[in-house]
Protein backbone atom coordinates (compact mmCIF):
# COMPACT_ATOMS: atom_id res chain seq x y z
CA UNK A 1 0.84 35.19 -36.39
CA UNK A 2 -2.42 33.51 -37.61
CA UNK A 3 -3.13 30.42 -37.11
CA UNK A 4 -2.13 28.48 -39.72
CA UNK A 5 1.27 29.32 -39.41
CA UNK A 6 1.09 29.12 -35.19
CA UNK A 7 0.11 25.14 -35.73
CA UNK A 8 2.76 24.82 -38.91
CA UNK A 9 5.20 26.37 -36.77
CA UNK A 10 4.26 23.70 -33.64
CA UNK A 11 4.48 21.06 -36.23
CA UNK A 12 8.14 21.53 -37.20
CA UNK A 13 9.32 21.71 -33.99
CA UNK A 14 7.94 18.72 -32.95
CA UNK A 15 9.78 17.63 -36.47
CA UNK A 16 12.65 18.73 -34.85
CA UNK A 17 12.59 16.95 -31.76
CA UNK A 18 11.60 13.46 -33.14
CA UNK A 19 14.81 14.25 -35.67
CA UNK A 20 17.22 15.19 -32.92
CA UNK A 21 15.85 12.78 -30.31
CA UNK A 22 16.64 9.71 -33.30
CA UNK A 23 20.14 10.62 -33.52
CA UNK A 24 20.70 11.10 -29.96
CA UNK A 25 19.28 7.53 -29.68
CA UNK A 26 21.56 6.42 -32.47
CA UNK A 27 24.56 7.79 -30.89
CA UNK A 28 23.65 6.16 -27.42
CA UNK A 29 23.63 2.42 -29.24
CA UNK A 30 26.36 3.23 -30.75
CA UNK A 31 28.14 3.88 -27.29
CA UNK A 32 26.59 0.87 -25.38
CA UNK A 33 25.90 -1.82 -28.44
CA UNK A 34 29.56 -3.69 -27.30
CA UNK A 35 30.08 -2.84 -23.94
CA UNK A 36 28.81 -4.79 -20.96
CA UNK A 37 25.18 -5.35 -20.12
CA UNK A 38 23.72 -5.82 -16.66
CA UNK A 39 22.22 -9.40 -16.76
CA UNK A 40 19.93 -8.46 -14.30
CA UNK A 41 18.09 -4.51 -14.05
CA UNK A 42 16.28 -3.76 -11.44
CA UNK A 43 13.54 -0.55 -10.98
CA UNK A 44 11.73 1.55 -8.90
CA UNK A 45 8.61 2.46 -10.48
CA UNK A 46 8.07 6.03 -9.08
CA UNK A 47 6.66 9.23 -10.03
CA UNK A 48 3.25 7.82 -11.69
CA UNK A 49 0.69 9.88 -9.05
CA UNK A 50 2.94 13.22 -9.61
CA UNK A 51 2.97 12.80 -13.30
CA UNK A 52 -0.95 12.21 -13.50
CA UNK A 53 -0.81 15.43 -11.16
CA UNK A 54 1.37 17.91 -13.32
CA UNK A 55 -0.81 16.39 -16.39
CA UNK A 56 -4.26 17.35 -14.60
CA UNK A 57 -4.90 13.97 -14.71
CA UNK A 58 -6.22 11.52 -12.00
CA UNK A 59 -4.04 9.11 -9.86
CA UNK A 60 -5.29 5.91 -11.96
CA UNK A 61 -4.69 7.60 -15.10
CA UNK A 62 -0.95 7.81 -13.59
CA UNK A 63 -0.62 4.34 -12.64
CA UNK A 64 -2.17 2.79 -16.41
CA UNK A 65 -0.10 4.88 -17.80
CA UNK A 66 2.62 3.41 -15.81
CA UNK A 67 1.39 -0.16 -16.30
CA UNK A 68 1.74 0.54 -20.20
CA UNK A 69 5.46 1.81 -19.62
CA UNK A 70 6.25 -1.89 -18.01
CA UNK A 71 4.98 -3.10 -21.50
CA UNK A 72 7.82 -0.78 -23.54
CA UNK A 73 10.40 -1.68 -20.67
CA UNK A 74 9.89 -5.50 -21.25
CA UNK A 75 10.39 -4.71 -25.03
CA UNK A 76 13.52 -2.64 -24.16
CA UNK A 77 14.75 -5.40 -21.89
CA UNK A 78 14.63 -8.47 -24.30
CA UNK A 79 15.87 -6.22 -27.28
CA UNK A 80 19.10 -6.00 -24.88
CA UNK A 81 19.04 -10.03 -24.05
CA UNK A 82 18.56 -8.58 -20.31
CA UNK A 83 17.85 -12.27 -18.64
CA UNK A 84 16.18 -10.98 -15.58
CA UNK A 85 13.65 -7.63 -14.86
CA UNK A 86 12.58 -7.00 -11.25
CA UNK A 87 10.43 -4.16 -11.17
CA UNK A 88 8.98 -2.71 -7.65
CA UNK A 89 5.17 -2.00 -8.21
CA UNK A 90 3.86 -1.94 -4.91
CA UNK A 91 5.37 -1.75 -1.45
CA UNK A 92 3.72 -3.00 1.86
CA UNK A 93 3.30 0.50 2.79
CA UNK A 94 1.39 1.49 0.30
CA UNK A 95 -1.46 -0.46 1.53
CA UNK A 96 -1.85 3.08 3.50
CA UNK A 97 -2.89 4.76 0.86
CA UNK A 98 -6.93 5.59 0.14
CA UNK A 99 -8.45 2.38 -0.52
CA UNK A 100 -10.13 3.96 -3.39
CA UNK A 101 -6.91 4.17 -5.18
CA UNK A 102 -5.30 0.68 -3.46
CA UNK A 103 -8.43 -1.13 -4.87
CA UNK A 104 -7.71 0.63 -8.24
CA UNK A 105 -4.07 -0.57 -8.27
CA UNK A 106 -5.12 -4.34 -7.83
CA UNK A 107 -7.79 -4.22 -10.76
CA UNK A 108 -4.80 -2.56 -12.82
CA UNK A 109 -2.52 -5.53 -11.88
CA UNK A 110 -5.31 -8.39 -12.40
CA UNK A 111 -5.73 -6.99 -16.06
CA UNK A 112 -1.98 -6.93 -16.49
CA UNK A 113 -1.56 -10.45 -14.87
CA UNK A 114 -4.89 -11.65 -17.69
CA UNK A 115 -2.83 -10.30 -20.81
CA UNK A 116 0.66 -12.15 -19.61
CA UNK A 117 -1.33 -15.19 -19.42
CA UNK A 118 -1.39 -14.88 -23.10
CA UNK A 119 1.24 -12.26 -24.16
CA UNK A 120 3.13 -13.94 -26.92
CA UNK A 121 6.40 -12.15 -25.67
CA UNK A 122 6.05 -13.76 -22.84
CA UNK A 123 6.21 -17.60 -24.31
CA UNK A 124 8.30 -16.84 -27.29
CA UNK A 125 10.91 -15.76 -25.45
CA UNK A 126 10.62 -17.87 -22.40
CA UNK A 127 9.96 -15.40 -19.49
CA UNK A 128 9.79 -16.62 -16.68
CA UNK A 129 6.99 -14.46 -14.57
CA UNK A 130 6.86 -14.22 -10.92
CA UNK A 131 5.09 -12.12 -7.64
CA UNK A 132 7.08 -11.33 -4.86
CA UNK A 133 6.03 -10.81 -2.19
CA UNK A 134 3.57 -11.28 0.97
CA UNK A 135 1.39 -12.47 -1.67
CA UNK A 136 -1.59 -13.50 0.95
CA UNK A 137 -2.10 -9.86 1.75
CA UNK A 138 -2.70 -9.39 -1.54
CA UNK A 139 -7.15 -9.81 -2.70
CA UNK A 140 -7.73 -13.42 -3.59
CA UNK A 141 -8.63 -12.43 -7.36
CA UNK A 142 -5.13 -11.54 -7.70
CA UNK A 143 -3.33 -14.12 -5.36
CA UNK A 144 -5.54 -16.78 -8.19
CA UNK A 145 -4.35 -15.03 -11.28
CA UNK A 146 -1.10 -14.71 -9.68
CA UNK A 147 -0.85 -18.69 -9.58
CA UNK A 148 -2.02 -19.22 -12.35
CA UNK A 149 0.63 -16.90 -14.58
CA UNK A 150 3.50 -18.46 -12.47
CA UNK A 151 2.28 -21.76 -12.88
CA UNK A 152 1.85 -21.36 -16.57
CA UNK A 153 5.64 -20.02 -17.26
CA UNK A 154 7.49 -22.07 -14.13
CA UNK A 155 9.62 -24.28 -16.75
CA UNK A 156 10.34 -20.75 -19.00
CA UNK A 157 14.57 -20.34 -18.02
CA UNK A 158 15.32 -18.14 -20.63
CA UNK A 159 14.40 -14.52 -18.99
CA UNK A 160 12.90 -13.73 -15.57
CA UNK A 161 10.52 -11.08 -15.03
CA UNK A 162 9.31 -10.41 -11.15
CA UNK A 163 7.32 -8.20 -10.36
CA UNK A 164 7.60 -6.79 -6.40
CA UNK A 165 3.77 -6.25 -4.60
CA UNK A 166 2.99 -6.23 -1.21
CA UNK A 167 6.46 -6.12 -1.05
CA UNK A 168 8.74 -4.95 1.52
CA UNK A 169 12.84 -5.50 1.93
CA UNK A 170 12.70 -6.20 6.06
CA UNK A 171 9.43 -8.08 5.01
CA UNK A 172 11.37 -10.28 3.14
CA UNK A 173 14.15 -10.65 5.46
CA UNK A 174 11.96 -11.51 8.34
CA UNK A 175 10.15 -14.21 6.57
CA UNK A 176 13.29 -15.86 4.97
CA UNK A 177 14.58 -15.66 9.15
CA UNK A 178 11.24 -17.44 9.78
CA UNK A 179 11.60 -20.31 7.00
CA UNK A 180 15.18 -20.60 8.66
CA UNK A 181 14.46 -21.02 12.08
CA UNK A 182 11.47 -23.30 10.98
CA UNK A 183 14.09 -25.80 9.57
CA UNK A 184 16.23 -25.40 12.66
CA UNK A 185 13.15 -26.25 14.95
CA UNK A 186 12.65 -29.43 12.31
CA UNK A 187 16.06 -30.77 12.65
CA UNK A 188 16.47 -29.90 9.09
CA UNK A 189 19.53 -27.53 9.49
CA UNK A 190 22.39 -27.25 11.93
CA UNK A 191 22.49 -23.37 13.14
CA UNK A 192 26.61 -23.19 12.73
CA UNK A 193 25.45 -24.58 8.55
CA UNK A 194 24.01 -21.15 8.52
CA UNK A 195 25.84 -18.60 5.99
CA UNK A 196 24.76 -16.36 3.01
CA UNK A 197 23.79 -19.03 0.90
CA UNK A 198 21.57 -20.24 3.32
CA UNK A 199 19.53 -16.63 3.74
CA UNK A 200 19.80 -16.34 -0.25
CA UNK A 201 18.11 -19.54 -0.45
CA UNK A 202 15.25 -18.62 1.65
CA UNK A 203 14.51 -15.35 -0.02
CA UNK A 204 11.75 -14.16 -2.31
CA UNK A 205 14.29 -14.53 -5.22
CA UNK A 206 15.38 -18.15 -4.42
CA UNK A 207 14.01 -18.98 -8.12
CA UNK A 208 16.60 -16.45 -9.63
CA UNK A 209 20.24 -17.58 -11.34
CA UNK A 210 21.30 -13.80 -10.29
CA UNK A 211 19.19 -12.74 -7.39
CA UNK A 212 21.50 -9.86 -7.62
CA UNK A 213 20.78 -6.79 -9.52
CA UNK A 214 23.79 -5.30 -11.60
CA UNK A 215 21.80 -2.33 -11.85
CA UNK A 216 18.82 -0.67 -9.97
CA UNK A 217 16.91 2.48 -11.58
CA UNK A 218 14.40 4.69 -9.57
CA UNK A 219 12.79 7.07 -11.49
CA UNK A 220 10.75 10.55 -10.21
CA UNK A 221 13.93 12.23 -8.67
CA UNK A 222 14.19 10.43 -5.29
CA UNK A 223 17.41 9.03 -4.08
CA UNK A 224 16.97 5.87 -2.05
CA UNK A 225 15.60 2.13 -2.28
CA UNK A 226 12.80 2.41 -0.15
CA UNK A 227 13.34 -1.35 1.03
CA UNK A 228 13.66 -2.60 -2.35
CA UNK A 229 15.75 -5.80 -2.25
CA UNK A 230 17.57 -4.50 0.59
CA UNK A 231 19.77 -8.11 0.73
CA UNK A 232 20.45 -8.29 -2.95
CA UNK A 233 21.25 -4.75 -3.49
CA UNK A 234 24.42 -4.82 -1.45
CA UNK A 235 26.82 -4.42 -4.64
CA UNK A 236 24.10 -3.54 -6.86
CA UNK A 237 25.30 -0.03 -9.34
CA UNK A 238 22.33 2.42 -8.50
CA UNK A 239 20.94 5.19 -10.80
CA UNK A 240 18.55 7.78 -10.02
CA UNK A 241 16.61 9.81 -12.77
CA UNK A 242 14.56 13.12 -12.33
CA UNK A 243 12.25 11.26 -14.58
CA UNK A 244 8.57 10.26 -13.49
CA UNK A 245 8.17 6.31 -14.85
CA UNK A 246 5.28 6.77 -17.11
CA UNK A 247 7.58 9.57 -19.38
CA UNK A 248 10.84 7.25 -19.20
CA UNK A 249 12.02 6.44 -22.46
CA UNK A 250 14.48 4.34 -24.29
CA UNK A 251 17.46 6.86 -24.21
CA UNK A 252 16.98 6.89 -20.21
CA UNK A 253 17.50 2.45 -20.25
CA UNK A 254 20.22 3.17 -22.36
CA UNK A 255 21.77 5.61 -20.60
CA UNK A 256 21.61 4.07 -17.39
CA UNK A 257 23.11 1.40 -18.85
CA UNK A 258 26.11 3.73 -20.61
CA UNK A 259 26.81 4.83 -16.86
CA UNK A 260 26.47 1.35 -15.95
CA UNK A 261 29.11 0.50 -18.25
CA UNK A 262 31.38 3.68 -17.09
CA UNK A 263 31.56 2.09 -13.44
CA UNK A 264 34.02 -0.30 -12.09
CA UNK A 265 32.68 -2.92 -10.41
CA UNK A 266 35.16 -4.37 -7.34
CA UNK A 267 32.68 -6.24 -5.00
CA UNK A 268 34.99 -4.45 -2.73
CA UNK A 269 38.29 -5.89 -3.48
């Protein structure tokens, strides 16, 4: 085979593909379009060091490319009318990792946080945007831009987009347990008023009409939470992918949400 016809040959395969992969998305609309929709998705954002790996790339290529991925899910997301995102980016343990790579992460997220601050997306469609988080272990360039962003969309009550850093789901726990006792100590609260309301209240996602996920992704294969809003999650439907995040598509929202959609949801009744 010369090479004129290898490259022609590539060419209408990858023809192919596109072809087959529209009317596999086509079909998937058509099988979700009227059915319910989680009104609040949550995901794991795993896989992007592995992926950067298998590509011969390096770890920060993995994690931009993952940052640009958030930017198609968001798209995804408000195409479906999806009122609230939550989207874990950065656990308390990964502070362990080289701090090479942990500074790396941070710059990522302060240029990320800059664009929202004027992401038309973002205001048009009233998004909401908040860290959570222990947001004072986080460097101070980022705890300012964080501020600022959630300061600048606060009255947005449309959609709700939080993104998890420095984030942890005992973390969480413990510090709501600490705001708790705090207004026990005050003679603010009575500890027999105590119930679930009063823990929800107290939580990272106090801010949320649905703290709740319906749904929680995880992407790169793995089958747990890893802390992720270990309070919230207790009825949540979970769906695990053997897809790294930075090559998750469309078809894979959609047909998380088709299985979504195939569950029965009891609450345990």
């Amino acid at each position: 085979m010369n090479i004129r016809k290898f490259f022609s040959s590539i060419a209408r395969r990858m023809l192919y593909n596109r072809l087959v992969y529209k009317i596999y998305e086509k079909i998937l609309w058509y099988q979700i379009k009227d059915g319910r929709k989680p009104d609040h998705i949550g995901v794991i954002l795993d896989g992007n060091r592995r992926w950067a790996g298998e590509h011969l790339l390096s770890r920060w290529m993995g994690h931009k490319y993952g940052a640009d991925k958030v930017e198609e899910l968001l798209d995804w997301c408000l195409g479906l009318d999806v009122k609230t995102i939550t989207l874990y980016a950065f656990s308390t343990e990964n502070f362990e990792r080289p701090s090479n790579e942990v500074n790396e992460i941070f710059n990522l997220i302060d240029e990320r946080l800059k664009k929202f601050l004027s992401d038309e997306r973002v205001h048009k469609n009233r998004v909401q945007t908040k860290v959570i988080g222990r947001i004072n272990l986080l460097p101070k360039s980022t705890q300012d831009l964080v501020r600022l962003v959630e300061e600048k969309t606060k009255g947005y009550d449309k959609h709700y987009l939080n993104v998890a850093v420095a984030y942890g789901g005992r973390a969480e726990i413990i510090d709501a347990t600490k705001k708790i006792a705090e207004k026990v100590k005050a003679g603010e609260l009575n500890v027999e008023e105590i119930n679930e309301k009063t823990v929800e209240e107290n939580l990272y996602t106090s801010h949320l009409p649905n703290s709740d996920p319906d749904l929680i992704i995880r992407t790169s294969g793995e089958e747990r939470l890893s802390g992720f809003l270990l309070w919230q999650s207790a009825y949540s439907e979970l769906y695990f992918m053997d897809v790294y995040w930075p090559e998750f598509r469309r078809i894979d929202l959609w047909r998380a949400i088709r299985t979504y959609q195939k569950r029965e949801r009891r609450y345990g009744a």
